[in-house]
N, C-alpha and C. Protein backbone atom coordinates (compact mmCIF):
# COMPACT_ATOMS: atom_id res chain seq x y z
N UNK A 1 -17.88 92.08 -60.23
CA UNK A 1 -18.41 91.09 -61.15
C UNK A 1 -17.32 90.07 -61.46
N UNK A 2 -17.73 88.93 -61.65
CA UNK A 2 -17.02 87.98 -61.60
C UNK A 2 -16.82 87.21 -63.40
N UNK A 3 -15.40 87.06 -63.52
CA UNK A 3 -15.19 86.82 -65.27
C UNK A 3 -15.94 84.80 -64.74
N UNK A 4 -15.75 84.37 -64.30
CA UNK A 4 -15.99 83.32 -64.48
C UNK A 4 -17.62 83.19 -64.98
N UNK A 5 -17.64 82.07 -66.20
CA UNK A 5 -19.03 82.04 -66.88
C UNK A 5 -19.33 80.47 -66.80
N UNK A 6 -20.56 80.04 -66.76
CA UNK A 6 -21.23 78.61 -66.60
C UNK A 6 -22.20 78.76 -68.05
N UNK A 7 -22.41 77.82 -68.61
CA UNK A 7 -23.59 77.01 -69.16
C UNK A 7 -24.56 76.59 -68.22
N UNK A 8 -25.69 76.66 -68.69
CA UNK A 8 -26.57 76.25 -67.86
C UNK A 8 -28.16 75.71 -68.66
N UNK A 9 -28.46 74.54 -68.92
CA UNK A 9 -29.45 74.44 -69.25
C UNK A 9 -30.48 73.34 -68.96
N UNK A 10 -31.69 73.88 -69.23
CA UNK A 10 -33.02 72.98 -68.57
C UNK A 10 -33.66 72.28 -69.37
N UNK A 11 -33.66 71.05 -69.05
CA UNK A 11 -34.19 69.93 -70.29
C UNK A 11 -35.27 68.99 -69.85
N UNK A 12 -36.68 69.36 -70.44
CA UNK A 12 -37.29 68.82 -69.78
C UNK A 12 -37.99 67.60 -70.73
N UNK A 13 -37.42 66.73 -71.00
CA UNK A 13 -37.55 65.40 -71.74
C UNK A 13 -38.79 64.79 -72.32
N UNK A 14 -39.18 64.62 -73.66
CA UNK A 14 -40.07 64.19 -73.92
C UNK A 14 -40.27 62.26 -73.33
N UNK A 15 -41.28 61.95 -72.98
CA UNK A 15 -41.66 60.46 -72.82
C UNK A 15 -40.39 59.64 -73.55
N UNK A 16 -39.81 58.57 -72.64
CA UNK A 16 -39.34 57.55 -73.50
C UNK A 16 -37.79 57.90 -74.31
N UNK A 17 -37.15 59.56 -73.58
CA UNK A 17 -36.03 59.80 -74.39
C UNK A 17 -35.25 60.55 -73.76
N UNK A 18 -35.25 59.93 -72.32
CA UNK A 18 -34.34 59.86 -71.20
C UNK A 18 -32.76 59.30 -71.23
N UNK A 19 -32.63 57.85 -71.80
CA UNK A 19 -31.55 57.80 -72.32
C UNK A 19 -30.93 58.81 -73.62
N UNK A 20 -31.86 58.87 -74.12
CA UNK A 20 -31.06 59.70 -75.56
C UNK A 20 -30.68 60.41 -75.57
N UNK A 21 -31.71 61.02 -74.28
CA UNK A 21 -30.68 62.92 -74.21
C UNK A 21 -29.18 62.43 -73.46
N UNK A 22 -29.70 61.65 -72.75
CA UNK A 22 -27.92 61.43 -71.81
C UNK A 22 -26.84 61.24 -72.82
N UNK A 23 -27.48 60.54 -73.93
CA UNK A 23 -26.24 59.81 -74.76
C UNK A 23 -26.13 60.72 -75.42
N UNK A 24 -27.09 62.04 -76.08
CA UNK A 24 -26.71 63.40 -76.88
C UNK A 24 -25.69 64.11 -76.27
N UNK A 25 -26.25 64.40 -75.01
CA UNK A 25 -25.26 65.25 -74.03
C UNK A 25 -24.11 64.89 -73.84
N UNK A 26 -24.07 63.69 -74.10
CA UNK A 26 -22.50 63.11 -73.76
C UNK A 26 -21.65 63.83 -75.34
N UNK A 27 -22.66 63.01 -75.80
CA UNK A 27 -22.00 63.61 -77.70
C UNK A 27 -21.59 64.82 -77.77
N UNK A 28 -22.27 66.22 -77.33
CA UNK A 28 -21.98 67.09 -77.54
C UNK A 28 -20.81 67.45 -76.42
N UNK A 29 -20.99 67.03 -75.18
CA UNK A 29 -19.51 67.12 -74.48
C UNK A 29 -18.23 66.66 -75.12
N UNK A 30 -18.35 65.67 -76.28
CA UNK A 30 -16.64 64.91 -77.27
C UNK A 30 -16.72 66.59 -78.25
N UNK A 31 -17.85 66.84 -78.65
CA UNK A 31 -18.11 67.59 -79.95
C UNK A 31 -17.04 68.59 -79.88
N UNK A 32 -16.88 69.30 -78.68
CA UNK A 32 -16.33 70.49 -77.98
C UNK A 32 -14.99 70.47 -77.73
N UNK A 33 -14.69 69.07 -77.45
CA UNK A 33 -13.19 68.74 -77.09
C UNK A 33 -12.37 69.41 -78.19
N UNK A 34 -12.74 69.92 -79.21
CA UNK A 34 -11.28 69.82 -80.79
C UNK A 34 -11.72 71.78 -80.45
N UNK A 35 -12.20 72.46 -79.66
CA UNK A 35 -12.34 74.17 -80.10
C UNK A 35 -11.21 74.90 -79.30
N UNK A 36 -10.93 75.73 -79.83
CA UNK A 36 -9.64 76.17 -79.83
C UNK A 36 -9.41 76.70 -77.97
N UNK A 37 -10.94 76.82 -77.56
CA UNK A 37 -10.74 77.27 -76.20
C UNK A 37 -12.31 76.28 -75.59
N UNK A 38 -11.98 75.32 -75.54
CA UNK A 38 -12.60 74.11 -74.91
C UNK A 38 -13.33 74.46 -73.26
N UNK A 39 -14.59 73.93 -72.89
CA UNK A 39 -14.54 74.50 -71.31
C UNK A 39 -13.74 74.40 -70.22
N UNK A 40 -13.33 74.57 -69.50
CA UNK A 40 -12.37 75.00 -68.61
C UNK A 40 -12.48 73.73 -67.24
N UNK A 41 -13.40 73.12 -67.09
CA UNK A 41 -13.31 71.80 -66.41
C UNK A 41 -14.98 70.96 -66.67
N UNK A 42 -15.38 70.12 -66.04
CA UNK A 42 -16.08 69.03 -66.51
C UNK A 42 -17.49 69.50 -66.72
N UNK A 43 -18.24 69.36 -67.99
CA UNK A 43 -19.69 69.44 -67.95
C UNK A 43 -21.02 68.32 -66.81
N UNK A 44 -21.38 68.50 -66.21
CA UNK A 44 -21.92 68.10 -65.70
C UNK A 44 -23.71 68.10 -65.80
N UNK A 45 -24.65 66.62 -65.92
CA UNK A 45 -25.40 66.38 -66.05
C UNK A 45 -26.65 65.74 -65.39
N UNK A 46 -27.27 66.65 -64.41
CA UNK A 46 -28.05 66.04 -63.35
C UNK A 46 -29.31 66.16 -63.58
N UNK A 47 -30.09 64.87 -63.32
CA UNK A 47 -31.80 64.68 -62.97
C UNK A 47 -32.73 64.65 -61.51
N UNK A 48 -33.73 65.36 -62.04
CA UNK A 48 -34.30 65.86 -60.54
C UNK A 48 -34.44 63.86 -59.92
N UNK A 49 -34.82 63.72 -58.98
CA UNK A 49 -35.55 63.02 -58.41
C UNK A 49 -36.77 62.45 -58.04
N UNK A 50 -37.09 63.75 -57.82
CA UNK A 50 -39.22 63.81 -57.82
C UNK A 50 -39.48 63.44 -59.24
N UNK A 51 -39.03 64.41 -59.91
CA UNK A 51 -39.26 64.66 -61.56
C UNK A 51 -38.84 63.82 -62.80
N UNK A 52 -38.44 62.82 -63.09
CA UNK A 52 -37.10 62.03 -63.86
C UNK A 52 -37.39 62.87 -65.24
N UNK A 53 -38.18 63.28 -65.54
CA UNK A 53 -38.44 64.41 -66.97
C UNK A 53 -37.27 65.34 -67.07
N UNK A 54 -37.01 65.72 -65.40
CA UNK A 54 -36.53 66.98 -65.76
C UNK A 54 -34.83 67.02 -65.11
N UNK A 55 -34.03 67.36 -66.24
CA UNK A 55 -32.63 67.49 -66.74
C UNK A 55 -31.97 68.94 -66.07
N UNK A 56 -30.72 69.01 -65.42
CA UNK A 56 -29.81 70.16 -66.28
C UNK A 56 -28.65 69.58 -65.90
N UNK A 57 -27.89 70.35 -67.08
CA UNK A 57 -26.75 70.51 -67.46
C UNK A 57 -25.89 71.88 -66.70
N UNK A 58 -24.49 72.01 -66.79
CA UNK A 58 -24.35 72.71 -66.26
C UNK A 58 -22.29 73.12 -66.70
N UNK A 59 -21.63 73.46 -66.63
CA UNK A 59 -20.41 73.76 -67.06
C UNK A 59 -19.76 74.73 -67.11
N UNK A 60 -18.21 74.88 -66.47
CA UNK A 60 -17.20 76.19 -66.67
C UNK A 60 -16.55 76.58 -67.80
N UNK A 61 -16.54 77.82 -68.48
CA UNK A 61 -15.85 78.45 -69.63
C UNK A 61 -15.55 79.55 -69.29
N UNK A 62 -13.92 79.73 -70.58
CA UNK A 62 -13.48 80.86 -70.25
C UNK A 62 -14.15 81.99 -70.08
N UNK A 63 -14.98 82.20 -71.15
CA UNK A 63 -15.53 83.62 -71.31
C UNK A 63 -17.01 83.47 -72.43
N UNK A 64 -17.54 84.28 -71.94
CA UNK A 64 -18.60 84.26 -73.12
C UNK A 64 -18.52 84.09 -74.27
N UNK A 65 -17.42 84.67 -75.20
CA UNK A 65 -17.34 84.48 -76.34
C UNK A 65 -16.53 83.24 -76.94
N UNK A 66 -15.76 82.29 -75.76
CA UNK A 66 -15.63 80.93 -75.87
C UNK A 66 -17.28 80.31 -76.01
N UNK A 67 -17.91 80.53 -74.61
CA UNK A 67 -19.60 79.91 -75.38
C UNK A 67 -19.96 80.32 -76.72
N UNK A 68 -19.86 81.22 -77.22
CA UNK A 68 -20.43 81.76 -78.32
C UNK A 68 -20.03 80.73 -79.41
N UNK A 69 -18.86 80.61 -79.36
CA UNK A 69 -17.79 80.06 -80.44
C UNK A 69 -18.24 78.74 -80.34
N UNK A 70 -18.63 78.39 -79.03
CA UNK A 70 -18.95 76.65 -79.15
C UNK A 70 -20.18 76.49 -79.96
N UNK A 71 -21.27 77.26 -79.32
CA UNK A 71 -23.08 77.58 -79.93
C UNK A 71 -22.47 77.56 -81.54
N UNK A 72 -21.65 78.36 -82.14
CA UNK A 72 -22.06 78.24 -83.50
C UNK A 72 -20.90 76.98 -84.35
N UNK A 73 -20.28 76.36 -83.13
CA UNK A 73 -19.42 75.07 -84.05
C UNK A 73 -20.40 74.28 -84.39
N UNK A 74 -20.13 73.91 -85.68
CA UNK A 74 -21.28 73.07 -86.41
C UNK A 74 -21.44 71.84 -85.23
N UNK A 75 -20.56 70.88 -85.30
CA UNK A 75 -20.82 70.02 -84.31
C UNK A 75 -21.42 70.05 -83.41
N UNK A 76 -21.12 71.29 -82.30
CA UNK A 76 -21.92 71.23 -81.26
C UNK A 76 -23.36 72.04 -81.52
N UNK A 77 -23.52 72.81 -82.88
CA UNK A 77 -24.75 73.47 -83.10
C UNK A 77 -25.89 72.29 -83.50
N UNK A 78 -25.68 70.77 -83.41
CA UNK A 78 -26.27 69.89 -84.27
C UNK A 78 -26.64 69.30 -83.23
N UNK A 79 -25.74 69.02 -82.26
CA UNK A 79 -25.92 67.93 -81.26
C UNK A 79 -27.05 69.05 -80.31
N UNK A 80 -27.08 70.65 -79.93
CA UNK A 80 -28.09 71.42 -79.26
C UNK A 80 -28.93 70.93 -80.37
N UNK A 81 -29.43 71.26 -81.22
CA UNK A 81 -30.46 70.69 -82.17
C UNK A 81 -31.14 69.72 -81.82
N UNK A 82 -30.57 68.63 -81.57
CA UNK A 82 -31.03 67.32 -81.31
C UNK A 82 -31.55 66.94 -80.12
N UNK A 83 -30.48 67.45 -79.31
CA UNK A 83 -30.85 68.02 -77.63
C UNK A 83 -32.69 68.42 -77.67
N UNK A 84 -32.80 69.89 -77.89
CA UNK A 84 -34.13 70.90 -77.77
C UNK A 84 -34.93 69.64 -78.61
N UNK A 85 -34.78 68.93 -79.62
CA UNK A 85 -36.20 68.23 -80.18
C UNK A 85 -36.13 66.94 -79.33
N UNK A 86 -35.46 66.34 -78.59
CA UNK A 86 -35.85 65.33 -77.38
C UNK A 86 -36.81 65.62 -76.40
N UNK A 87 -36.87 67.00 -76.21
CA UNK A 87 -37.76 67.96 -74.77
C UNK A 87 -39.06 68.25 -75.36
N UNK A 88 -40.11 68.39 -74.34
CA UNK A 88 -40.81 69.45 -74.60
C UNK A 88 -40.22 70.39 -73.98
N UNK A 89 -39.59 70.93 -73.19
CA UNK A 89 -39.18 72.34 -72.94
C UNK A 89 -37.94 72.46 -73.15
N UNK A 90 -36.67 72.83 -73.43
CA UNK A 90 -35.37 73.26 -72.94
C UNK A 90 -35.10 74.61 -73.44
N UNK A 91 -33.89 75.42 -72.17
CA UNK A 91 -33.85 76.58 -72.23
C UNK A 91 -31.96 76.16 -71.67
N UNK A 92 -31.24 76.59 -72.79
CA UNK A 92 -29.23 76.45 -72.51
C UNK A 92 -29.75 78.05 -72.49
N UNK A 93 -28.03 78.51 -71.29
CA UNK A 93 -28.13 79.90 -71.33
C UNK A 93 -26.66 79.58 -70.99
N UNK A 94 -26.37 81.08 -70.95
CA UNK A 94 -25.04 81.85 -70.57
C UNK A 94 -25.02 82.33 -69.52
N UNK A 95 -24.06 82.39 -68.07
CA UNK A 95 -24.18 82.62 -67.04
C UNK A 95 -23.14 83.01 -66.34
N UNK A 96 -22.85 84.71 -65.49
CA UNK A 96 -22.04 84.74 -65.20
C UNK A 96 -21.82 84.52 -63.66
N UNK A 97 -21.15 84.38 -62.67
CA UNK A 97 -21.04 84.02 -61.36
C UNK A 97 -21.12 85.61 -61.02
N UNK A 98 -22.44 85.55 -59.95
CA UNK A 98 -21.82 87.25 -59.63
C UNK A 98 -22.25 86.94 -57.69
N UNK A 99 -21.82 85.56 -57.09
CA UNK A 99 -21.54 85.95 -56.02
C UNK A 99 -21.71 84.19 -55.47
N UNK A 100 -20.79 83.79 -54.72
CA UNK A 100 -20.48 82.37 -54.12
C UNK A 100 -20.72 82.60 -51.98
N UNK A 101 -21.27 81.53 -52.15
CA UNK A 101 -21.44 81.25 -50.42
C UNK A 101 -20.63 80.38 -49.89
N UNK A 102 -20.07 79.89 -49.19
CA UNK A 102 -19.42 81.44 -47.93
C UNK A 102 -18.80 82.01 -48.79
N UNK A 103 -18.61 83.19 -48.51
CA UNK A 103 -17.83 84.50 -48.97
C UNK A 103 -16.78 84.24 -48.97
């Protein structure tokens, strides 16, 4: 099993608030910068093609309980807030790597 952990979440955008989530997501990527164990290299933010509704996000951290610590910093607990009521759907998770191609 592999210690390395990702963020990972699916945002599937209400009508008309396509920019906003980009400009939230950005927000909550500064939000994170000041925590004592910050993610470990760049959050990244991609839209389907077929779909323009549909969002994810995606990002490296030390360890789970660095995510944890971010989920309950007020800052970044405000900016997910704001995030999930832009969507009708979104689902952020915790994710550990448990196997890369090529080997």
């Amino acid at each position: 099993m592999s210690d390395e952990v990702y963020t990972l979440g699916m945002w599937r955008v209400k009508p008309g608030n396509h920019a906003r989530l980009v400009a939230v997501w950005k927000e909550m990527g500064a939000s994170v910068e000041g925590l004592a164990h910050p993610p470990t290299g760049q959050g990244i933010l991609v839209q389907n093609v077929q779909d323009e509704t549909l969002f994810y996000s995606f990002g490296p951290w030390r360890s789970v309980e660095d995510v944890q610590a971010m989920r309950a910093y007020p800052g970044a607990a405000a900016k997910m807030a704001e995030l999930i009521a832009l969507c009708d759907e979104a689902m952020p998770g915790t994710y550990r790597v448990v196997a890369k191609s090529p080997p």
